[in-house]
C-alpha atoms as a PDB file:
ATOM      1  CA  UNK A   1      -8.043  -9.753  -4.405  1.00  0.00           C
ATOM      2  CA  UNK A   2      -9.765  -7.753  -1.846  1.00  0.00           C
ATOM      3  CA  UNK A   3      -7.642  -4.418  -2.015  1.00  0.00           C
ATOM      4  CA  UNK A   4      -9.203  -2.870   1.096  1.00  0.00           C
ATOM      5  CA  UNK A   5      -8.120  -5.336   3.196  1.00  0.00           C
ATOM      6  CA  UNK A   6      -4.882  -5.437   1.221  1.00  0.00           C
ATOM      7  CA  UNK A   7      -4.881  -1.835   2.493  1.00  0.00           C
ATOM      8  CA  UNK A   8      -5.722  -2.110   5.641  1.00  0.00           C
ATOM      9  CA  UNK A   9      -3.085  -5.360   6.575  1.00  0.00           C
ATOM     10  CA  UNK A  10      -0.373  -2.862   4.937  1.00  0.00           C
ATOM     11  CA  UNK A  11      -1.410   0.212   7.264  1.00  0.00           C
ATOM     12  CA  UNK A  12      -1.182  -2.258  10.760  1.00  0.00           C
ATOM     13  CA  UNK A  13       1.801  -3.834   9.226  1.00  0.00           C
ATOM     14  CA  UNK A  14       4.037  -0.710   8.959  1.00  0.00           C
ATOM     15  CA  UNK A  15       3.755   0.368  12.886  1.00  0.00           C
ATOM     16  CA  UNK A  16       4.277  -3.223  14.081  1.00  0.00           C
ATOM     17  CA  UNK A  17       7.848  -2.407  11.910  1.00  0.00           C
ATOM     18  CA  UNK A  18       6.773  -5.372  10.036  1.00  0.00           C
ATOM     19  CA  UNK A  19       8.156  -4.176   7.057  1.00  0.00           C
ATOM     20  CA  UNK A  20       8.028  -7.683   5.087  1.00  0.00           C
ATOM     21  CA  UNK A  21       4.495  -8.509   5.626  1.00  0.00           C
ATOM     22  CA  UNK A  22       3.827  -4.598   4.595  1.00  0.00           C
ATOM     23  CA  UNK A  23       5.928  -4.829   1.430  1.00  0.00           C
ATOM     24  CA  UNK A  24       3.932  -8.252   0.528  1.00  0.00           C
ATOM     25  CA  UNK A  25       0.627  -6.499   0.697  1.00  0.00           C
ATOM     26  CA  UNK A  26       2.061  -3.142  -1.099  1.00  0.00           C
ATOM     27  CA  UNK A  27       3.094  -5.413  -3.628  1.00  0.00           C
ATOM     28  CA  UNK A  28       0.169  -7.434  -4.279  1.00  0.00           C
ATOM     29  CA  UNK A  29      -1.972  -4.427  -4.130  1.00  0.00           C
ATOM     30  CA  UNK A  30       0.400  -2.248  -6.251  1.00  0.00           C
ATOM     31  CA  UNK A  31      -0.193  -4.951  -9.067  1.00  0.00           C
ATOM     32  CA  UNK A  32      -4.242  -5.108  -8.678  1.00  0.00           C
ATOM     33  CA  UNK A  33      -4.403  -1.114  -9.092  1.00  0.00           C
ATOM     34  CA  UNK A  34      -1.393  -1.288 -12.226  1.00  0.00           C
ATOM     35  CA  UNK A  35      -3.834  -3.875 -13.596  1.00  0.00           C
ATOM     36  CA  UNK A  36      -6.930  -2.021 -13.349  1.00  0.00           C
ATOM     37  CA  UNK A  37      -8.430  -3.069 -10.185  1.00  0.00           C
ATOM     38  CA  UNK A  38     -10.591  -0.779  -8.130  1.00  0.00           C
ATOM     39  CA  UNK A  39      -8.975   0.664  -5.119  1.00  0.00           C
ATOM     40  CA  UNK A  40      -9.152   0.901  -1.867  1.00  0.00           C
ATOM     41  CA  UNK A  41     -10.920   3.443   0.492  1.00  0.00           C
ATOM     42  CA  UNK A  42      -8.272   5.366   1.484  1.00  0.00           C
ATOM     43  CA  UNK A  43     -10.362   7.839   3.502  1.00  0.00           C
ATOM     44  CA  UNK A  44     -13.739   7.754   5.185  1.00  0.00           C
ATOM     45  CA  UNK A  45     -15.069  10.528   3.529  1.00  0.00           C
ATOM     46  CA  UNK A  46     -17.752  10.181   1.287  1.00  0.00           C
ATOM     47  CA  UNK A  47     -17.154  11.393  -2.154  1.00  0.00           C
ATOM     48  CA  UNK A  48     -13.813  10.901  -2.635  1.00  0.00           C
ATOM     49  CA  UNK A  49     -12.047  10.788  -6.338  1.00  0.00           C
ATOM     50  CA  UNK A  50     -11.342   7.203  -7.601  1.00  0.00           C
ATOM     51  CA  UNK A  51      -9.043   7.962  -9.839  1.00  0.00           C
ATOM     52  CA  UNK A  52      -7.241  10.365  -6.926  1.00  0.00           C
ATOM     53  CA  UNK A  53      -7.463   6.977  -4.290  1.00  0.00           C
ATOM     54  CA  UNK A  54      -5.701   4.858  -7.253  1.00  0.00           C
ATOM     55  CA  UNK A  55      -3.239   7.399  -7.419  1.00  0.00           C
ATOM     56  CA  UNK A  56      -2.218   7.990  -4.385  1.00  0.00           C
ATOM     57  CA  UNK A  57      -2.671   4.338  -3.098  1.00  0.00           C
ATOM     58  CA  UNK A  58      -0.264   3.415  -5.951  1.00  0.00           C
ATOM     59  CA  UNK A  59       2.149   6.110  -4.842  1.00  0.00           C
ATOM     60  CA  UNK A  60       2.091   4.464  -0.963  1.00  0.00           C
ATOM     61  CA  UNK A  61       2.520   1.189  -2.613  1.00  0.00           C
ATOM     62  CA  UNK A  62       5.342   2.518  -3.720  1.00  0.00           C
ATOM     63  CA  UNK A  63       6.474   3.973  -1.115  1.00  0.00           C
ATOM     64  CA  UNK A  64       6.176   1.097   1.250  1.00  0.00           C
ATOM     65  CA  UNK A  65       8.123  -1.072  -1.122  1.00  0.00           C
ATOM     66  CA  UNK A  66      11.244   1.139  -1.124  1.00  0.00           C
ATOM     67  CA  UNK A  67      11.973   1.416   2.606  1.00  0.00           C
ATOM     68  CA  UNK A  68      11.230  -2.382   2.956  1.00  0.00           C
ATOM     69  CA  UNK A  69      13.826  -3.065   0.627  1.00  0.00           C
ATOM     70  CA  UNK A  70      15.972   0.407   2.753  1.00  0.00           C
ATOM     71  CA  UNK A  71      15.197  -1.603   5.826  1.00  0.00           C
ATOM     72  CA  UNK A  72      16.058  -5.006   4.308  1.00  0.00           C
ATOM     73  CA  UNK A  73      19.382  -3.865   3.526  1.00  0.00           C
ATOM     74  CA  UNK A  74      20.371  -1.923   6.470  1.00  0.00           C
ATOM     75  CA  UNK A  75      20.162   1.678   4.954  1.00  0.00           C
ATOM     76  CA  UNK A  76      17.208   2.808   7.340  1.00  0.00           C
ATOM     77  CA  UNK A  77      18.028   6.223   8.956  1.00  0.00           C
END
C-alpha cells in the first residue's frame, strides 16, 4: 500500500466527480491508517504532526466515503 498515492488518486478523483474511484481509494486507505499504517503527507509543510495527518486523513476518508454512497443513491444536494 502506498498511502500517498492512495491520497493523492483520492484528491484528483473527487473534482473529476469521480466519486467511485474516490471512495475505492478512501476506502483502501481508511483501512491502512485503522490498521496502523503510516499516513500520508497531507501538507507540504515540513514538520507536521503524524499522529494529527492520521487523524485527519482518517476523518477525509471518512468523509469521502459518505457522499459517495449520498451520491450513489441520489441524495446529493
Amino acid at each position: 500500500m502506498d498511502p500517498q498515492a492512495a491520497w493523492d488518486a483520492m484528491m484528483l478523483a473527487i473534482p473529476a466527480d469521480r466519486f467511485d474511484e474516490a471512495s475505492e481509494h478512501a476506502e483502501a486507505l481508511h483501512e491502512w491508517l485503522l490498521g496502523g499504517g503510516f499516513p500520508p503527507r497531507l501538507t507540504r509543510e515540513e514538520g507536521d504532526d503524524t499522529g494529527t495527518q492520521r487523524l485527519v486523513g482518517l476523518a477525509v476518508c471518512r468523509m469521502v466515503m459518505a457522499f459517495a454512497d449520498q451520491h450513489e443513491s441520489g441524495l446529493e444536494q
